[in-house]
Protein backbone atom coordinates (compact mmCIF):
# COMPACT_ATOMS: atom_id res chain seq x y z
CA UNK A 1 0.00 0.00 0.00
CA UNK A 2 1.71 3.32 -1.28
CA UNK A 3 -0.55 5.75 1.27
CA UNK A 4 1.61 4.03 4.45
CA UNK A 5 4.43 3.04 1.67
CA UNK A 6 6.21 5.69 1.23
CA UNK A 7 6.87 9.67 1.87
CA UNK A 8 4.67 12.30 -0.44
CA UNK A 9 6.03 15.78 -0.24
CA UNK A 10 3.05 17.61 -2.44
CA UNK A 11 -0.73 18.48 -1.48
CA UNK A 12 -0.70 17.31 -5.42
CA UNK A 13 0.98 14.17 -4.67
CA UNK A 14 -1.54 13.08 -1.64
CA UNK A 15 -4.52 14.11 -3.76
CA UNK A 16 -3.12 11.60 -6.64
CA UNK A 17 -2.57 9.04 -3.77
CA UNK A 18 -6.16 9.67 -2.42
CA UNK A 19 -7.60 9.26 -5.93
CA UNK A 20 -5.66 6.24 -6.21
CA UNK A 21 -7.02 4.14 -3.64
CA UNK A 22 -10.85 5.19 -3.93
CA UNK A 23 -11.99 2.90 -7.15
CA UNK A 24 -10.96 -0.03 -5.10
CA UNK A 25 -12.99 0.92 -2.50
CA UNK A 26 -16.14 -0.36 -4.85
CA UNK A 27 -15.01 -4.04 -3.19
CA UNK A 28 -15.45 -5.10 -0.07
CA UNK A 29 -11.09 -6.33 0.16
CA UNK A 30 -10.46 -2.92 -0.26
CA UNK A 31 -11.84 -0.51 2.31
CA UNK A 32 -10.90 3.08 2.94
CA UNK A 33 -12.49 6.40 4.51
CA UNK A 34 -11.71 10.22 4.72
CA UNK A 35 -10.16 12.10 7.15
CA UNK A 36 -11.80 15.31 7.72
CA UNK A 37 -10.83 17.94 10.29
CA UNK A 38 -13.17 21.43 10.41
CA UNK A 39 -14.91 20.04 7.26
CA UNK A 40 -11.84 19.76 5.66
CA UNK A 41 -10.39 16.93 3.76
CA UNK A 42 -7.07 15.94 5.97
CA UNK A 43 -5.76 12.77 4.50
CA UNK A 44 -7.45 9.21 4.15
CA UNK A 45 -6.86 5.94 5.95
CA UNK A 46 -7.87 2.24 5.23
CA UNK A 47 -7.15 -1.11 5.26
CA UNK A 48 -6.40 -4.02 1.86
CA UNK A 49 -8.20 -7.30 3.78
CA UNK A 50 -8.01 -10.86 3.37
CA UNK A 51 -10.79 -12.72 4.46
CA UNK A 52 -9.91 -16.06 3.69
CA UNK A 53 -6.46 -15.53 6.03
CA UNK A 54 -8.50 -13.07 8.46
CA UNK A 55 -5.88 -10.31 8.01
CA UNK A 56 -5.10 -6.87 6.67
CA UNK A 57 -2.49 -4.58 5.42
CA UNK A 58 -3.85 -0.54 6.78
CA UNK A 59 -2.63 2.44 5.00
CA UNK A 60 -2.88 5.89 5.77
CA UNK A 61 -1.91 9.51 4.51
CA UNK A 62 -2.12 12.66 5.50
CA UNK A 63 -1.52 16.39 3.89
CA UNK A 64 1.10 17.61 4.74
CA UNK A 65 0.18 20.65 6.66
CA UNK A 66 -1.49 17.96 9.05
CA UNK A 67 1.79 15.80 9.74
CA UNK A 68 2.77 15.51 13.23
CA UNK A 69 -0.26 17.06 14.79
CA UNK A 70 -1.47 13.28 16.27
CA UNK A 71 -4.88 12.85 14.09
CA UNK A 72 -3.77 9.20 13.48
CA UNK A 73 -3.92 8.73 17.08
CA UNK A 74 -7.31 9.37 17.06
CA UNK A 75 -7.79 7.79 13.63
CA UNK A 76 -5.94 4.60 14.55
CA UNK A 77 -7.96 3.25 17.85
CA UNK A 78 -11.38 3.03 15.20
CA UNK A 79 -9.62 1.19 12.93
CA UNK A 80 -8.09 -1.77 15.12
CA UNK A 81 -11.51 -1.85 16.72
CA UNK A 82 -13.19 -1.82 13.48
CA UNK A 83 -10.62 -4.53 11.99
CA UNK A 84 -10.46 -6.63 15.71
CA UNK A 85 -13.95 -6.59 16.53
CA UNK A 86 -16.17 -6.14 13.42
CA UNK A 87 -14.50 -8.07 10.70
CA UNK A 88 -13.05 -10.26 13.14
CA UNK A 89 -9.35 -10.39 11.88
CA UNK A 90 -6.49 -12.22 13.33
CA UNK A 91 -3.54 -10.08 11.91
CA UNK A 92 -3.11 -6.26 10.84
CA UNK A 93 -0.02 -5.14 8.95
CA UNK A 94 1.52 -2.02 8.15
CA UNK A 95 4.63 -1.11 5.02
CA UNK A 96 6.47 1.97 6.67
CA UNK A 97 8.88 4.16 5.39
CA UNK A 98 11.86 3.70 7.47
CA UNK A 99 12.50 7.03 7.78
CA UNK A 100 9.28 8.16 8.34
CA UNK A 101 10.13 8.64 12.58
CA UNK A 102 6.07 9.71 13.18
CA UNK A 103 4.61 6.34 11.82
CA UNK A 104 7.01 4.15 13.26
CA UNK A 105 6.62 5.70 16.87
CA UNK A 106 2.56 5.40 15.87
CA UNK A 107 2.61 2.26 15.35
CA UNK A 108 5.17 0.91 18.02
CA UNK A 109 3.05 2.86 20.88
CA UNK A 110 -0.42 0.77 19.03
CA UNK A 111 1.52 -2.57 20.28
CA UNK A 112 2.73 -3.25 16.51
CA UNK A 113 5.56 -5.23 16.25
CA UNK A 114 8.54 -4.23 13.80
CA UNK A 115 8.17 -7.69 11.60
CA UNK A 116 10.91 -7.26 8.76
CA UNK A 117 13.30 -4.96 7.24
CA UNK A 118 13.16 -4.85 3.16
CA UNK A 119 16.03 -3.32 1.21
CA UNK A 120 15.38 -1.71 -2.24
CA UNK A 121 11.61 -3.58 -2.02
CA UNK A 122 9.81 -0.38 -3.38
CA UNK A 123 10.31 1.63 -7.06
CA UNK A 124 9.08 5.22 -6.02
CA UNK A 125 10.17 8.69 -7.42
CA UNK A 126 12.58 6.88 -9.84
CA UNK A 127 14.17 5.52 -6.58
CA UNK A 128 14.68 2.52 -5.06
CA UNK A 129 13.27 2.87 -1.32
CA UNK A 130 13.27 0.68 1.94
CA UNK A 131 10.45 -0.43 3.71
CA UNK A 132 9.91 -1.74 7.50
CA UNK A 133 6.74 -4.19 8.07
CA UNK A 134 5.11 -3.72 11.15
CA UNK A 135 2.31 -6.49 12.88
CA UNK A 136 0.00 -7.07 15.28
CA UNK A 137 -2.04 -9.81 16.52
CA UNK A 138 -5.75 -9.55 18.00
CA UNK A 139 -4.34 -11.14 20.62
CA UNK A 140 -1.86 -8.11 21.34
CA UNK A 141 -4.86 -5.70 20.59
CA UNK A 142 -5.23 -3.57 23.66
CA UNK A 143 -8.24 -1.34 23.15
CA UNK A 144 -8.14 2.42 23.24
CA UNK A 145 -10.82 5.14 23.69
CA UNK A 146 -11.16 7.69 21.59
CA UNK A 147 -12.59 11.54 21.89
């Protein structure tokens, strides 16, 4: 999933990203949602599932004016519940940039686990990138409220 994948550095860039995802979203494997702060369009989030293996790979992305500002700490708690509880997965994955510092401290303080370490895995911006894979089981799911 590009969204979690890998850096964007234009408003243009997310908006292509955003576009992206949304004519998957017309099956039920593919399942993503807006982010809006203020009635404004922040960024999306959603998750790539596979039933038959009860797991999913969850993406998110936000503009970049919202970085670091801690919406996918709000954002995050519905979706683990959502993927835990109501579709009744085992396992939830998530493809990092490993140098994007904000989503790996998300995720690590979520009770993910840092899985894997792939070198070169990902063609982006005519570059080769890196990407870190990040799990969790339901049975590490600790729930969180959210305001």
């Amino acid at each position: 999933m590009a969204a979690i994948n890998k850096a964007v550095e234009t408003d243009e860039q997310i908006y292509s990203k955003l576009n992206l995802y949304l004519p998957e979203n017309k099956s039920n494997e593919n399942l993503w949602w807006f982010i809006y702060k203020n009635e404004a369009l922040i960024g999306n989030f959603g998750l790539k599932v596979d039933y038959f293996h009860k797991r999913a790979e969850i993406g998110y992305c936000l503009f970049k004016e919202y970085w670091n500002q801690k919406h996918m700490s709000f954002v995050l708690p519905v979706l683990l519940n959502f993927s835990f509880n109501q579709l009744n997965l085992h396992s939830l994955e998530a493809r990092i940039n490993p140098e994007n510092i904000p989503s790996k401290k998300l995720l690590l303080s979520f009770n993910f686990i840092k899985e894997g370490y792939f070198k070169q895995d990902y063609f982006y911006n005519n570059a080769f990138m890196d990407t870190e894979v990040y799990s969790m089981l339901k049975q590490n799911y600790v729930p969180r409220e959210t305001n």
